[in-house]
N, C-alpha and C. Protein backbone atom coordinates (compact mmCIF):
# COMPACT_ATOMS: atom_id res chain seq x y z
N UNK A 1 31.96 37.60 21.60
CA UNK A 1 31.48 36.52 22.42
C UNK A 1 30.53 35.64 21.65
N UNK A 2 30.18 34.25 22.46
CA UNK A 2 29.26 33.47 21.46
C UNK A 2 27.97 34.31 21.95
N UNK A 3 26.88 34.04 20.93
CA UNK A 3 25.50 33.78 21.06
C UNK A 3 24.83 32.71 21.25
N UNK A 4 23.87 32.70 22.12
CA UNK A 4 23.02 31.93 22.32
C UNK A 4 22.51 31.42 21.02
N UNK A 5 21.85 30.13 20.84
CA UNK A 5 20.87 29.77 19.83
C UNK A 5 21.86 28.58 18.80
N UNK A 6 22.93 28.60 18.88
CA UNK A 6 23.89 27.47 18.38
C UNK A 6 24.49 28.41 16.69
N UNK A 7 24.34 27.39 16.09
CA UNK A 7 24.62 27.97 14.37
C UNK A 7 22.79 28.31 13.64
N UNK A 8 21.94 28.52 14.27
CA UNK A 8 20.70 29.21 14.30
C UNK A 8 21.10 30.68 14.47
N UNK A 9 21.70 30.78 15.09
CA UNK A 9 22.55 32.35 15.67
C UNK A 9 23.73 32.64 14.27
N UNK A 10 22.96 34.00 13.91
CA UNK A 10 24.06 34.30 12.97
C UNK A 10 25.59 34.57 12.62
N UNK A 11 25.27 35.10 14.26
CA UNK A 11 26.98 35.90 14.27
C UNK A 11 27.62 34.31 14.51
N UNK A 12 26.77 33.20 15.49
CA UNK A 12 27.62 32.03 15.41
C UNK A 12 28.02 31.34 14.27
N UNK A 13 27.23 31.42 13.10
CA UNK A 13 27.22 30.92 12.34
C UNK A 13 28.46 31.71 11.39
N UNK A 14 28.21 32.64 11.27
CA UNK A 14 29.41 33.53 10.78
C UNK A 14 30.60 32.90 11.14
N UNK A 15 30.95 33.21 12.97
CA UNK A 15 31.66 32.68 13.20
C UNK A 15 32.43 31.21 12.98
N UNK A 16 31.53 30.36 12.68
CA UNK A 16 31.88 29.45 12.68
C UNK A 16 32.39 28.87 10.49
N UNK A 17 32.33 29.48 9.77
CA UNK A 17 32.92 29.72 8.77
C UNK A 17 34.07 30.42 8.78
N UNK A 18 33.85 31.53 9.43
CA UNK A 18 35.34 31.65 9.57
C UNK A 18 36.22 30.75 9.66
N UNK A 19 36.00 29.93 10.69
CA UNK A 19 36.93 29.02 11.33
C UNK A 19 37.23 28.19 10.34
N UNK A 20 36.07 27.66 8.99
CA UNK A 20 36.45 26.61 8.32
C UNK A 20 37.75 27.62 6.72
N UNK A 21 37.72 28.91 6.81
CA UNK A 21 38.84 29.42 6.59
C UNK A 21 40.45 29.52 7.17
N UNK A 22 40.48 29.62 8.48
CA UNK A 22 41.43 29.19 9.11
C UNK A 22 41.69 28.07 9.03
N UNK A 23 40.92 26.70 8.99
CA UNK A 23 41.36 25.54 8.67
C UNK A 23 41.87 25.54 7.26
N UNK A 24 41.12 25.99 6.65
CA UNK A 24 42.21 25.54 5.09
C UNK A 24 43.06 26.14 4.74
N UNK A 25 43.41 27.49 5.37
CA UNK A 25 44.55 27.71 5.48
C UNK A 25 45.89 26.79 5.91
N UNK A 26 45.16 26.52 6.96
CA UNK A 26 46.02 25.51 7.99
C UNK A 26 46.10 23.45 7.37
N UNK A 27 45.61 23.65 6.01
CA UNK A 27 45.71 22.59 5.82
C UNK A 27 44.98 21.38 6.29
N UNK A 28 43.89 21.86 7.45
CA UNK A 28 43.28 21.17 7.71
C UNK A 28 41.88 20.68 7.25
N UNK A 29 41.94 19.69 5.97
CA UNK A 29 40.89 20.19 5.52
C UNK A 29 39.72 19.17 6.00
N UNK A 30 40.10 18.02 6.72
CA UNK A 30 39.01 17.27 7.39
C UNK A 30 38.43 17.65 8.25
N UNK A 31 38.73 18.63 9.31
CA UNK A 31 37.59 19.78 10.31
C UNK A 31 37.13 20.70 9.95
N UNK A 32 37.93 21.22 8.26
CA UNK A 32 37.26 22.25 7.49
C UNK A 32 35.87 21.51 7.30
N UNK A 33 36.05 20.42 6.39
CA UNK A 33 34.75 19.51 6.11
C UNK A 33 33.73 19.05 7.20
N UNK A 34 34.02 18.83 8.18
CA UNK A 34 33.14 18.72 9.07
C UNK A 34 32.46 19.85 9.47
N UNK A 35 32.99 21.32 9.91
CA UNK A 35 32.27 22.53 10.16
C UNK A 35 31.26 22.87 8.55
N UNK A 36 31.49 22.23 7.81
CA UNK A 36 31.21 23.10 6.83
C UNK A 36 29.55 21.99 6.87
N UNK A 37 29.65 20.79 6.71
CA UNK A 37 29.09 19.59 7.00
C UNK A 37 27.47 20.02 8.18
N UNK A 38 28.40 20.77 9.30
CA UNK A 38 27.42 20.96 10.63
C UNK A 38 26.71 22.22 9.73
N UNK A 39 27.21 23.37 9.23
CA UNK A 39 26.87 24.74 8.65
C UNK A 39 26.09 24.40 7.69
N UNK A 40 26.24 23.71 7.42
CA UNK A 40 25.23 23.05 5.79
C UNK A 40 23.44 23.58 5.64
N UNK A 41 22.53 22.89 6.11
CA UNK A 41 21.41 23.13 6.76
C UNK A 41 21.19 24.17 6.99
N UNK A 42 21.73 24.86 7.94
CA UNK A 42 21.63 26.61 8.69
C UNK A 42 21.91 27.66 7.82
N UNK A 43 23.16 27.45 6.66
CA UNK A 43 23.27 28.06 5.69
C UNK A 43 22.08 28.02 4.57
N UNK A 44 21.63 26.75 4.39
CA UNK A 44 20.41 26.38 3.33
C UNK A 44 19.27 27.31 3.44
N UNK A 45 19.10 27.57 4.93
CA UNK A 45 17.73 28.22 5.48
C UNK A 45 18.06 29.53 5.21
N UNK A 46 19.28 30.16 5.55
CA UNK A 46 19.05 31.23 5.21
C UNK A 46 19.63 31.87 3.93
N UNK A 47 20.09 31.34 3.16
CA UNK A 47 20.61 31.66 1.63
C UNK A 47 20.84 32.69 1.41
N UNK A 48 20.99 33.27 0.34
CA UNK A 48 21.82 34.63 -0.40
C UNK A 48 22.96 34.28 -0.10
N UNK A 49 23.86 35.33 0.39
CA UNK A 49 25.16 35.73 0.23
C UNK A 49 25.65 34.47 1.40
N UNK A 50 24.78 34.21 2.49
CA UNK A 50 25.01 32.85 3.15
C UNK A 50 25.49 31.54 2.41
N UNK A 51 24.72 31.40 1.43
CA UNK A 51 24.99 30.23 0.43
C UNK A 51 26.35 30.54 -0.35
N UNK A 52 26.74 31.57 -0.87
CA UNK A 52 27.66 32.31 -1.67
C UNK A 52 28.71 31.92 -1.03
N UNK A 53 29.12 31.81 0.67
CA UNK A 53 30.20 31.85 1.33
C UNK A 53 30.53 30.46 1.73
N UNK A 54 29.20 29.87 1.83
CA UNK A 54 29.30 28.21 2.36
C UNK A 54 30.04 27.79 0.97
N UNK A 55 29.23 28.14 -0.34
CA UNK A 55 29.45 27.37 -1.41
C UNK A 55 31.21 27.29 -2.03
N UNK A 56 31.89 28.78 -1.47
CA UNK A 56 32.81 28.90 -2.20
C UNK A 56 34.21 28.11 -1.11
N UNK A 57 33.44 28.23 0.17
CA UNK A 57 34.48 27.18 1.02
C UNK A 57 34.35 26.09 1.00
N UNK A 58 33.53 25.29 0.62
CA UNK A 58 33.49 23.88 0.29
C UNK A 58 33.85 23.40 -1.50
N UNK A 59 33.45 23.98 -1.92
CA UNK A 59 34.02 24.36 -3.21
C UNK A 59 35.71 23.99 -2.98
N UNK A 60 36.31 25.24 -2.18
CA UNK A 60 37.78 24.47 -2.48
C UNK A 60 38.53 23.62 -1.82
N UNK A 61 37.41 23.33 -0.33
CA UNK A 61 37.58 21.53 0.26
C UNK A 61 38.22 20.65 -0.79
N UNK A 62 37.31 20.61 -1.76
CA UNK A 62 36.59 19.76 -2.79
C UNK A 62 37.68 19.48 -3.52
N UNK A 63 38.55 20.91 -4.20
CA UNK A 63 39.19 20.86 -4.58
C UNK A 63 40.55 20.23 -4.22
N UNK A 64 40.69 20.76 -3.18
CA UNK A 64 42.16 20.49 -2.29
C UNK A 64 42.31 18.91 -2.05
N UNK A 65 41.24 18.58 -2.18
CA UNK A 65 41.04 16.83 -1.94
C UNK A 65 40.96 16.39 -3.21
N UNK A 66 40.53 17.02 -4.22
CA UNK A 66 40.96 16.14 -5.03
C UNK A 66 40.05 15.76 -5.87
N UNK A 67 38.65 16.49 -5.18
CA UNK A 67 37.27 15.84 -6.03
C UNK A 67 36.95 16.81 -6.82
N UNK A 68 37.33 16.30 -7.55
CA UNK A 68 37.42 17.91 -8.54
C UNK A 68 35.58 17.88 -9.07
N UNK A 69 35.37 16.48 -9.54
CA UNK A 69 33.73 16.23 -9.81
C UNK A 69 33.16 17.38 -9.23
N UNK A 70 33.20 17.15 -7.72
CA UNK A 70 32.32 17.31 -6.86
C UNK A 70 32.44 18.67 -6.71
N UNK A 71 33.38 19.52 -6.99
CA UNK A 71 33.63 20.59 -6.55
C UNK A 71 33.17 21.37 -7.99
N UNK A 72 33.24 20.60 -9.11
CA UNK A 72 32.76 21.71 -10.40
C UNK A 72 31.33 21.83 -10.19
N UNK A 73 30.74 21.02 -9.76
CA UNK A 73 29.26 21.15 -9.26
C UNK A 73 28.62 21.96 -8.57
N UNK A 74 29.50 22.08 -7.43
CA UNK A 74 29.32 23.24 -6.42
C UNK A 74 29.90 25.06 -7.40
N UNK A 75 30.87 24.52 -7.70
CA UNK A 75 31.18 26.02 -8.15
C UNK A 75 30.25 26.58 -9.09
N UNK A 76 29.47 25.64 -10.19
CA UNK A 76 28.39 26.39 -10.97
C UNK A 76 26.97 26.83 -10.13
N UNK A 77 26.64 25.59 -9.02
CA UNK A 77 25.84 26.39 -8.01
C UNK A 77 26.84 28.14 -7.70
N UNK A 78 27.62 27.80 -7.30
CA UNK A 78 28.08 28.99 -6.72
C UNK A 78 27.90 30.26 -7.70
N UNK A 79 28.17 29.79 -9.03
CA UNK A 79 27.80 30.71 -10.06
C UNK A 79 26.41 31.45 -10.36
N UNK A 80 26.22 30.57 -9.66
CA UNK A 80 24.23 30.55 -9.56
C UNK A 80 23.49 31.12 -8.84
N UNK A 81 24.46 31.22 -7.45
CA UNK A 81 23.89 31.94 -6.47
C UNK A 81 24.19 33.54 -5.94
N UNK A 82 25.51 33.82 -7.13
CA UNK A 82 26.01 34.88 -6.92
C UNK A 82 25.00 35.95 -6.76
N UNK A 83 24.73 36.53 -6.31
CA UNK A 83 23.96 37.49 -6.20
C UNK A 83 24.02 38.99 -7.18
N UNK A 84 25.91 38.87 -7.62
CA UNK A 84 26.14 39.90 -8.42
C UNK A 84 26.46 39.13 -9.16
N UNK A 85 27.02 40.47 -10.47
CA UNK A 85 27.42 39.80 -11.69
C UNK A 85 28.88 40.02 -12.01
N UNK A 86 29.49 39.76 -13.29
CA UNK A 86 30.60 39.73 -13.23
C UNK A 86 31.36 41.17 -13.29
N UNK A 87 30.54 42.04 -13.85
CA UNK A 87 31.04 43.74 -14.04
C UNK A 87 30.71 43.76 -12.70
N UNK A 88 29.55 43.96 -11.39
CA UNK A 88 29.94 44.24 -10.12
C UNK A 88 30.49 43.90 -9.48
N UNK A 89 31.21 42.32 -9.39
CA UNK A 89 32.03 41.83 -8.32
C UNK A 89 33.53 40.87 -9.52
N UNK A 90 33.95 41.65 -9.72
CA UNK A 90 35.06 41.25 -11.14
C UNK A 90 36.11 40.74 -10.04
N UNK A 91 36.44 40.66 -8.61
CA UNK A 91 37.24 40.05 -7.89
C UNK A 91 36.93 38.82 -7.76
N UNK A 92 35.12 38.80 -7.35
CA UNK A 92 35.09 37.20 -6.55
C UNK A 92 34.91 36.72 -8.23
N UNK A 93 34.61 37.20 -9.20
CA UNK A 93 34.19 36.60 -10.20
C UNK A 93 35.56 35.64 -11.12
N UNK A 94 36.52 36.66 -11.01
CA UNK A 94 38.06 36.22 -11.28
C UNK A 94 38.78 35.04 -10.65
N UNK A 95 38.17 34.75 -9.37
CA UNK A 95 38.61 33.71 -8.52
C UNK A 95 37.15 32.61 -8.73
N UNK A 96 36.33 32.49 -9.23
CA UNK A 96 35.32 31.59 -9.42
C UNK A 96 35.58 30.85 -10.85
N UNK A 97 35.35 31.67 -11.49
CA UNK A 97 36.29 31.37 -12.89
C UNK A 97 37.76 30.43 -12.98
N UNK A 98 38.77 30.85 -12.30
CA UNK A 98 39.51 30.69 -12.03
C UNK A 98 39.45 29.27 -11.54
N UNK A 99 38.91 29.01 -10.24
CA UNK A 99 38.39 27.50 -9.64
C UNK A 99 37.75 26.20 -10.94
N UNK A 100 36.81 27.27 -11.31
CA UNK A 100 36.31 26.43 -12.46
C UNK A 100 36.53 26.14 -14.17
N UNK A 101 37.91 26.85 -14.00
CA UNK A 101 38.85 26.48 -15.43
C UNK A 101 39.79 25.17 -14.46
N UNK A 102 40.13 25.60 -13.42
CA UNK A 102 41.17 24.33 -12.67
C UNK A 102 40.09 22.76 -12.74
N UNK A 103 38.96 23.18 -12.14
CA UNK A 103 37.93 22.03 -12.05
C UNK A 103 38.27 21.23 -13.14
N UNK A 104 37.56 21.59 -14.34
CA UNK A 104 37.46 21.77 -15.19
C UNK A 104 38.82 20.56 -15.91
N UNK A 105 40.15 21.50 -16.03
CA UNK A 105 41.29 21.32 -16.63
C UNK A 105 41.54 19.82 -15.86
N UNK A 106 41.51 19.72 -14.36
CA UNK A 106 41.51 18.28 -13.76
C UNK A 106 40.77 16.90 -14.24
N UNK A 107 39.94 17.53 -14.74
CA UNK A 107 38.89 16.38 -15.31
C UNK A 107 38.93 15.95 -17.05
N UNK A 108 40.07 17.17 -17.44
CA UNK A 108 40.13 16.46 -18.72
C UNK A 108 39.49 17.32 -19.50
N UNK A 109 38.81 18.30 -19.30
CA UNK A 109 38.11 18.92 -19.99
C UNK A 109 38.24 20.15 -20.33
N UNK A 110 39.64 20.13 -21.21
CA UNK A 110 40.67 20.98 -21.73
C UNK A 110 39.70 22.18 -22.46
N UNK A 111 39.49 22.16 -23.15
CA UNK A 111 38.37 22.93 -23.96
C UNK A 111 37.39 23.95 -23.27
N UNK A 112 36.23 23.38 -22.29
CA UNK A 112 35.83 24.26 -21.54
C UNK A 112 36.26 24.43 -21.06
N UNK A 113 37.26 24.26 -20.20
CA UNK A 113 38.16 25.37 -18.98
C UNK A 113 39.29 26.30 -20.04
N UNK A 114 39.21 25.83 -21.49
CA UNK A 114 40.01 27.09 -21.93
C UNK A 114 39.29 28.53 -21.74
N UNK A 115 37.44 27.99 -21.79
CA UNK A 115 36.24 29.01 -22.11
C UNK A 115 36.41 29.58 -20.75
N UNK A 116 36.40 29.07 -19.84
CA UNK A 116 36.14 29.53 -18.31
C UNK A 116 38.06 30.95 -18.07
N UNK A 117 39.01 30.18 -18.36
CA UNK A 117 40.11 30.72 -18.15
C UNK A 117 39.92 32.35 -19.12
N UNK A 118 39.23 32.34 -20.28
CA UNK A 118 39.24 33.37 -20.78
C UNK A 118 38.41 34.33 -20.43
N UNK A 119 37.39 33.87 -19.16
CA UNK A 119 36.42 34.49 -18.52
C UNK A 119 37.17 35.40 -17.47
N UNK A 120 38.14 34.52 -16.73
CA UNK A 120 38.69 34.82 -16.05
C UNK A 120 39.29 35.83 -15.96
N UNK A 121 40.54 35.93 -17.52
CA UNK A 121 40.91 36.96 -18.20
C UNK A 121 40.65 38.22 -17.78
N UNK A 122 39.19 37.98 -18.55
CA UNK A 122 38.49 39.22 -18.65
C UNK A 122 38.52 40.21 -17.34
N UNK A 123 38.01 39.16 -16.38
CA UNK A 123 37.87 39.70 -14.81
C UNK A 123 38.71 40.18 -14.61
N UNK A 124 40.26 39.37 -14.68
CA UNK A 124 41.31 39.99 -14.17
C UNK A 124 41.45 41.38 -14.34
N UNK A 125 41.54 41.75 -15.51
CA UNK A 125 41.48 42.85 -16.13
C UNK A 125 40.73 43.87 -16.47
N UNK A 126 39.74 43.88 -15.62
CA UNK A 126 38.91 44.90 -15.20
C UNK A 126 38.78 45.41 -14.01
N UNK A 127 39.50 44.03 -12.42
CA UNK A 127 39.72 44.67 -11.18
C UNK A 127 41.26 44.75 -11.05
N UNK A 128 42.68 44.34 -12.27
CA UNK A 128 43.75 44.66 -12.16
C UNK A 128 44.55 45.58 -13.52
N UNK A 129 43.52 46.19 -13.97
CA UNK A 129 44.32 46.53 -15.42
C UNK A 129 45.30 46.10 -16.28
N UNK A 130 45.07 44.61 -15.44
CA UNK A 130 46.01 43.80 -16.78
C UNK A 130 46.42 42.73 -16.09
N UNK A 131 47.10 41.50 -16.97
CA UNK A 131 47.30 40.43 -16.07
C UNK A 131 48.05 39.81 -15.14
N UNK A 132 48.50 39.19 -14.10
CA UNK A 132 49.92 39.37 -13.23
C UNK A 132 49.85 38.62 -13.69
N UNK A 133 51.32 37.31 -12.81
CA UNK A 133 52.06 36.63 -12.96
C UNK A 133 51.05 35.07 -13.27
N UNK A 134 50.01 35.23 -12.07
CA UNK A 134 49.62 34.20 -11.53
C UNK A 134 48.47 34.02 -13.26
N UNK A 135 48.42 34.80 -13.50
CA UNK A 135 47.19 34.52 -14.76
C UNK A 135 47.60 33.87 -15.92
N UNK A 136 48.74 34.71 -16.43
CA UNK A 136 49.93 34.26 -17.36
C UNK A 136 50.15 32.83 -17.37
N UNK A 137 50.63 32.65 -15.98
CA UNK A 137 50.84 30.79 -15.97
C UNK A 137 49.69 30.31 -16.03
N UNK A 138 48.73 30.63 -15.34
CA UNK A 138 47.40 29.35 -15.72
C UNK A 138 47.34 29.78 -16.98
N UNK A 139 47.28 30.70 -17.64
CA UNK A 139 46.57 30.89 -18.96
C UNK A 139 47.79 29.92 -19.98
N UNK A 140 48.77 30.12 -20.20
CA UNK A 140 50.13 29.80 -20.56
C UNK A 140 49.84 28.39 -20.70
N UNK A 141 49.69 28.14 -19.54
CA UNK A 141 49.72 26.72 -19.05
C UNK A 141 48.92 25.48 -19.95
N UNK A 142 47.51 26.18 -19.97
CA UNK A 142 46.50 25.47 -20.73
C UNK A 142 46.51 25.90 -22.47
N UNK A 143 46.81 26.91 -22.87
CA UNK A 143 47.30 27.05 -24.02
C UNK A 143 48.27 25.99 -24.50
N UNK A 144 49.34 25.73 -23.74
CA UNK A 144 49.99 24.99 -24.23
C UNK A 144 50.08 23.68 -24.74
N UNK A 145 48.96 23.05 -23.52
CA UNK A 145 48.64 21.75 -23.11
C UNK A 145 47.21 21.42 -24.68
N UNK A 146 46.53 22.05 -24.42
CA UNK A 146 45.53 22.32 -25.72
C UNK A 146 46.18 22.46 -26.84
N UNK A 147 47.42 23.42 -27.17
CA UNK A 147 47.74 23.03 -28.45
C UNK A 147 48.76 22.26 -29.04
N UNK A 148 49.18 21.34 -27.99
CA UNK A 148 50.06 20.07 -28.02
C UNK A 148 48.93 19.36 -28.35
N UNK A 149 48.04 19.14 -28.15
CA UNK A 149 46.88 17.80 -27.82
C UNK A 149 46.47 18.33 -29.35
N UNK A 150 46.19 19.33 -29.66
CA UNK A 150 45.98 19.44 -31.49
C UNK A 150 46.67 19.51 -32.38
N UNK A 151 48.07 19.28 -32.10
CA UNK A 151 49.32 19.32 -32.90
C UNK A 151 49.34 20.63 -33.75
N UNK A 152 48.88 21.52 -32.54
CA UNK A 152 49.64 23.22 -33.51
C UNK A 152 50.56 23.28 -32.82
N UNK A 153 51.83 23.07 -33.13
CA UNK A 153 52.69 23.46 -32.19
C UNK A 153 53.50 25.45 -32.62
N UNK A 154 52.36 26.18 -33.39
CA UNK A 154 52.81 27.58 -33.42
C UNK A 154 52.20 28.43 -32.42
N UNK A 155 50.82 27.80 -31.67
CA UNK A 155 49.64 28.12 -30.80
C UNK A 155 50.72 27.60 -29.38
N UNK A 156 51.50 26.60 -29.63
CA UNK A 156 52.06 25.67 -28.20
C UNK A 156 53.06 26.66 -27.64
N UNK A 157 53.81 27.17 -28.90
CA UNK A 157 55.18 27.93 -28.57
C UNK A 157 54.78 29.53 -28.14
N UNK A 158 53.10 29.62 -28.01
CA UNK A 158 52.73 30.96 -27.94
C UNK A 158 52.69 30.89 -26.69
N UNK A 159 51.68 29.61 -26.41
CA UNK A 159 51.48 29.45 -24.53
C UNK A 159 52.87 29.43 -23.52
N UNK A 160 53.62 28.38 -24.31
CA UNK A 160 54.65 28.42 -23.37
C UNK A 160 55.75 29.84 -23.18
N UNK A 161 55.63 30.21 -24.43
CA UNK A 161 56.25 31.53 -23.89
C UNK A 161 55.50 32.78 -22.69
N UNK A 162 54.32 32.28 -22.87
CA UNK A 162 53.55 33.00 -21.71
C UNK A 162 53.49 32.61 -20.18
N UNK A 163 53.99 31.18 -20.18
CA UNK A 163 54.77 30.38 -19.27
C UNK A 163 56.20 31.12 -18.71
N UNK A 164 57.22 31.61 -19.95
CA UNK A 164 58.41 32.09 -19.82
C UNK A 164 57.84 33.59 -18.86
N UNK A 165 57.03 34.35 -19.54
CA UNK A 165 56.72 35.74 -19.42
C UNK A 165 56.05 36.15 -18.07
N UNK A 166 55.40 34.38 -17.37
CA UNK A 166 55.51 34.80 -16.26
C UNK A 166 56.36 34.30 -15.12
N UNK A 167 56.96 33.56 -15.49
CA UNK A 167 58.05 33.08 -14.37
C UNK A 167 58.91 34.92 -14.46
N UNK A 168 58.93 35.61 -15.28
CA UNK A 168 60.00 37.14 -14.88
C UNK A 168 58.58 37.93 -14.61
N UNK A 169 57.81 37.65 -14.18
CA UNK A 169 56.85 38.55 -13.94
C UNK A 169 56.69 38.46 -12.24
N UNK A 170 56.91 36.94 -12.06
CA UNK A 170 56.74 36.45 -10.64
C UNK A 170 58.27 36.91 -9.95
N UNK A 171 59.07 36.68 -11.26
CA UNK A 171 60.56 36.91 -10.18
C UNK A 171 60.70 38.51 -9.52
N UNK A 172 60.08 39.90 -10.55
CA UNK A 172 60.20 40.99 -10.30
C UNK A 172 59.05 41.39 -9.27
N UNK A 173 57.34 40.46 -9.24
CA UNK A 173 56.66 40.55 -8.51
C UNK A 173 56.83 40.04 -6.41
N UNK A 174 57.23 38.63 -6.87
CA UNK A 174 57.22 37.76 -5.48
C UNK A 174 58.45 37.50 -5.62
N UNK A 175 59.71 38.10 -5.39
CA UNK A 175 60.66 37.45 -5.50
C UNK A 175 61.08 36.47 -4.13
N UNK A 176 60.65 36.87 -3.18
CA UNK A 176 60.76 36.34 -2.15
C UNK A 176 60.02 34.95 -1.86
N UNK A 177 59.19 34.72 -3.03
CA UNK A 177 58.30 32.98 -2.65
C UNK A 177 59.09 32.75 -3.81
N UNK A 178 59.75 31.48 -3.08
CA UNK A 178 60.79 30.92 -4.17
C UNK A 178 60.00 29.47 -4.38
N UNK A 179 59.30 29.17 -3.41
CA UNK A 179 58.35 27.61 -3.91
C UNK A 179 57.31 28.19 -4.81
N UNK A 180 56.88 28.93 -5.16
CA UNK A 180 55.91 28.92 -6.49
C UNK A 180 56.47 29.55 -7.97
N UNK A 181 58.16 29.95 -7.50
CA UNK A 181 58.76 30.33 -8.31
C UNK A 181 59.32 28.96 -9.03
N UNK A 182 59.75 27.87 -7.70
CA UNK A 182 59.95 26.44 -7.96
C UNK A 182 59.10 25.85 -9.64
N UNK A 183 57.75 26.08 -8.76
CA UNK A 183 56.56 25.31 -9.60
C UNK A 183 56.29 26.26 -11.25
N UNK A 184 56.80 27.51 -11.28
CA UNK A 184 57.11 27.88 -12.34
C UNK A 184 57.70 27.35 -13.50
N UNK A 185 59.32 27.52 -12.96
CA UNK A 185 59.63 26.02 -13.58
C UNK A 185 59.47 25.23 -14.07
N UNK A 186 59.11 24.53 -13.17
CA UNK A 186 58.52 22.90 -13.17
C UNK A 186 57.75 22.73 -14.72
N UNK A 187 56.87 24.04 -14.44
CA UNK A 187 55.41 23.95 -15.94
C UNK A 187 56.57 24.25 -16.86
N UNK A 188 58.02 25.15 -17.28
CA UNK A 188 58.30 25.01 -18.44
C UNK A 188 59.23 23.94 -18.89
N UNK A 189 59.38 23.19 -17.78
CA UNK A 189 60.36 22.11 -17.54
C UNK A 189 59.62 21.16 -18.58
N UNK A 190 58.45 21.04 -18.22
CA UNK A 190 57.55 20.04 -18.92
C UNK A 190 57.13 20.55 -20.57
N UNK A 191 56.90 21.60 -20.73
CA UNK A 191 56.81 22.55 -21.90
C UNK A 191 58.02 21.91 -22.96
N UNK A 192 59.36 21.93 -22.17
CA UNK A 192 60.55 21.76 -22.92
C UNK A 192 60.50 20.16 -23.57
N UNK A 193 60.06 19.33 -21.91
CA UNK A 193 60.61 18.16 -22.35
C UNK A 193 59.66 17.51 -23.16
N UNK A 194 58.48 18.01 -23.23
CA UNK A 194 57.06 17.23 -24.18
C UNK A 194 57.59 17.36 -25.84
N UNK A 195 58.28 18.56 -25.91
CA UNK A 195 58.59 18.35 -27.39
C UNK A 195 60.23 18.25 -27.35
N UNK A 196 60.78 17.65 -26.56
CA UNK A 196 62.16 16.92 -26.26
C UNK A 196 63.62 17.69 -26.35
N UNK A 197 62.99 18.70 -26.04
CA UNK A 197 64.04 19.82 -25.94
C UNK A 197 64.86 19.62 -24.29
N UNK A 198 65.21 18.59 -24.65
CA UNK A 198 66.06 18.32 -23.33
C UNK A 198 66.86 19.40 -22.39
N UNK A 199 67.91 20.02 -23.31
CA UNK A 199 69.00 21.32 -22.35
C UNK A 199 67.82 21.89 -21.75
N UNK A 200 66.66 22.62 -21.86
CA UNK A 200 66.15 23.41 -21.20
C UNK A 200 65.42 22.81 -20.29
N UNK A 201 64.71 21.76 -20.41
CA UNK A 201 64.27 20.94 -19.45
C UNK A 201 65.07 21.02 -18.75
N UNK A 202 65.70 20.64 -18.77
CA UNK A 202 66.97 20.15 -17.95
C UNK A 202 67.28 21.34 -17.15
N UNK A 203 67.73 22.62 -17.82
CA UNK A 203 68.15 23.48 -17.14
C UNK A 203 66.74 24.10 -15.85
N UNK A 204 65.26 24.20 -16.36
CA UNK A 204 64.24 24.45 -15.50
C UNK A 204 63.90 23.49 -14.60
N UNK A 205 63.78 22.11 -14.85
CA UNK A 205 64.18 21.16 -13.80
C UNK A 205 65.21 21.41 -12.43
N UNK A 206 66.16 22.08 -12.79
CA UNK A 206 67.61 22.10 -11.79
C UNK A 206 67.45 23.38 -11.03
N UNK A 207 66.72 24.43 -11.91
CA UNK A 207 66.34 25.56 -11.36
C UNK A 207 65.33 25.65 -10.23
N UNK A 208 64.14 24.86 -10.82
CA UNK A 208 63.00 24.65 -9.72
C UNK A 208 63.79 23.38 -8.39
N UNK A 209 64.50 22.89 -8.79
CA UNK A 209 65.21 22.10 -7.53
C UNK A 209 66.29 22.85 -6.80
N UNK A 210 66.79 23.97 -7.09
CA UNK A 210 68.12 25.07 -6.52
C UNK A 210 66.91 25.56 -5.52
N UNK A 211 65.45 26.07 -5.94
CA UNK A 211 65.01 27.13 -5.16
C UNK A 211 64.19 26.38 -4.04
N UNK A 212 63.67 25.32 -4.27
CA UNK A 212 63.56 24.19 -3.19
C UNK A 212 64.25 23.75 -2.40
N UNK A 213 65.51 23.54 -2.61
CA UNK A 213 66.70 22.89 -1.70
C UNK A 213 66.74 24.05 -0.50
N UNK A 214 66.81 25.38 -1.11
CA UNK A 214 66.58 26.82 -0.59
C UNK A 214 65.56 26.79 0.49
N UNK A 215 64.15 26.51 0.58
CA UNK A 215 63.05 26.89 1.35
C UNK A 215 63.28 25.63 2.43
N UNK A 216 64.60 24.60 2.57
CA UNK A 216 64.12 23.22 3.50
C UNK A 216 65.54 23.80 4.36
């Protein structure tokens, strides 16, 4: 039930973050922003792990919209306010990291989000004993992109094969989400065609469009 006292009231206040989780789930991220907006203040006052939860849901508002600025800002607060460190909380730490190699990579700033992604790494692999699918491609991903932009292309053909290594990592993992199996693809589609290897483009292009046509 509610409590008295508004978002002064903790459990309301609780409650009412929740809700701005259900919204971004739900795609809704303009009433996400507004609850988060009203929570702002009430969260300020009472900080710690309060701040930790406000910071990391507005954080990926931020993201989802697009402000990536605005959201790398928040996420190093968020880094800031963690209360643990990365050996005690190697989950939330893997997904903070994670946010802030994407931040990061959006803004152009290939280099430090390679530093942040290898942070990430690390995390992964201390709360999963090694890396899944989903790591491989971001990691893959920016490897590749970084060593196109420096013309190693022996560093490029390393990433993108880590690109390859996880699209069969995702197929034996999630075989059943065929839209992020799509967007798999897609990244070696681009891999192929940047250094003009057309047939394969071509062929991962047609692939990520077979498994799309599939999910409509």
């Amino acid at each position: 039930g509610r409590s008295r006292g508004g978002l002064s009231d903790g459990q309301n206040l609780g409650n009412a973050l929740d809700l701005v989780g259900a919204y971004m789930k739900n795609y809704k991220l303009d009433k996400a922003d507004a609850v988060l907006a009203r929570c702002g203040p009430f969260v300020s006052a009472r900080g710690g792990v309060w701040m930790v939860k406000w910071l990391n849901h507005i954080s990926t508002v931020r993201m989802k919209q697009g402000r990536h600025a605005e959201a790398l800002e928040m996420l190093y607060d968020l880094e800031l306010y963690s209360p643990y460190n990365a050996e005690e909380a190697p989950e939330f730490f893997e997904t903070l990291y994670r946010n802030l190699a994407w931040a990061l990579k959006a803004l152009g700033r290939i280099d430090e989000a390679a530093i942040y992604f290898g942070r990430m790494a690390t995390a992964s692999q201390t709360c999963k004993g090694r890396l899944d699918w989903f790591d491989c491609w971001d990691i893959g991903k920016l490897a590749a992109a970084r060593a196109y932009r420096d013309g190693d292309m022996e560093a490029f053909r390393r990433g993108r094969d880590l690109v390859e290594q996880a699209l069969a990592m995702h197929a034996e993992a999630e075989a059943e989400d065929l839209v992020m199996r799509a967007k798999v693809h897609d990244s070696l589609a681009e891999c192929f065609l940047v250094v003009e290897e057309h047939a394969e483009a071509e062929k991962h292009y047609a692939a990520a469009y077979d498994l799309l046509l599939q999910t409509v």
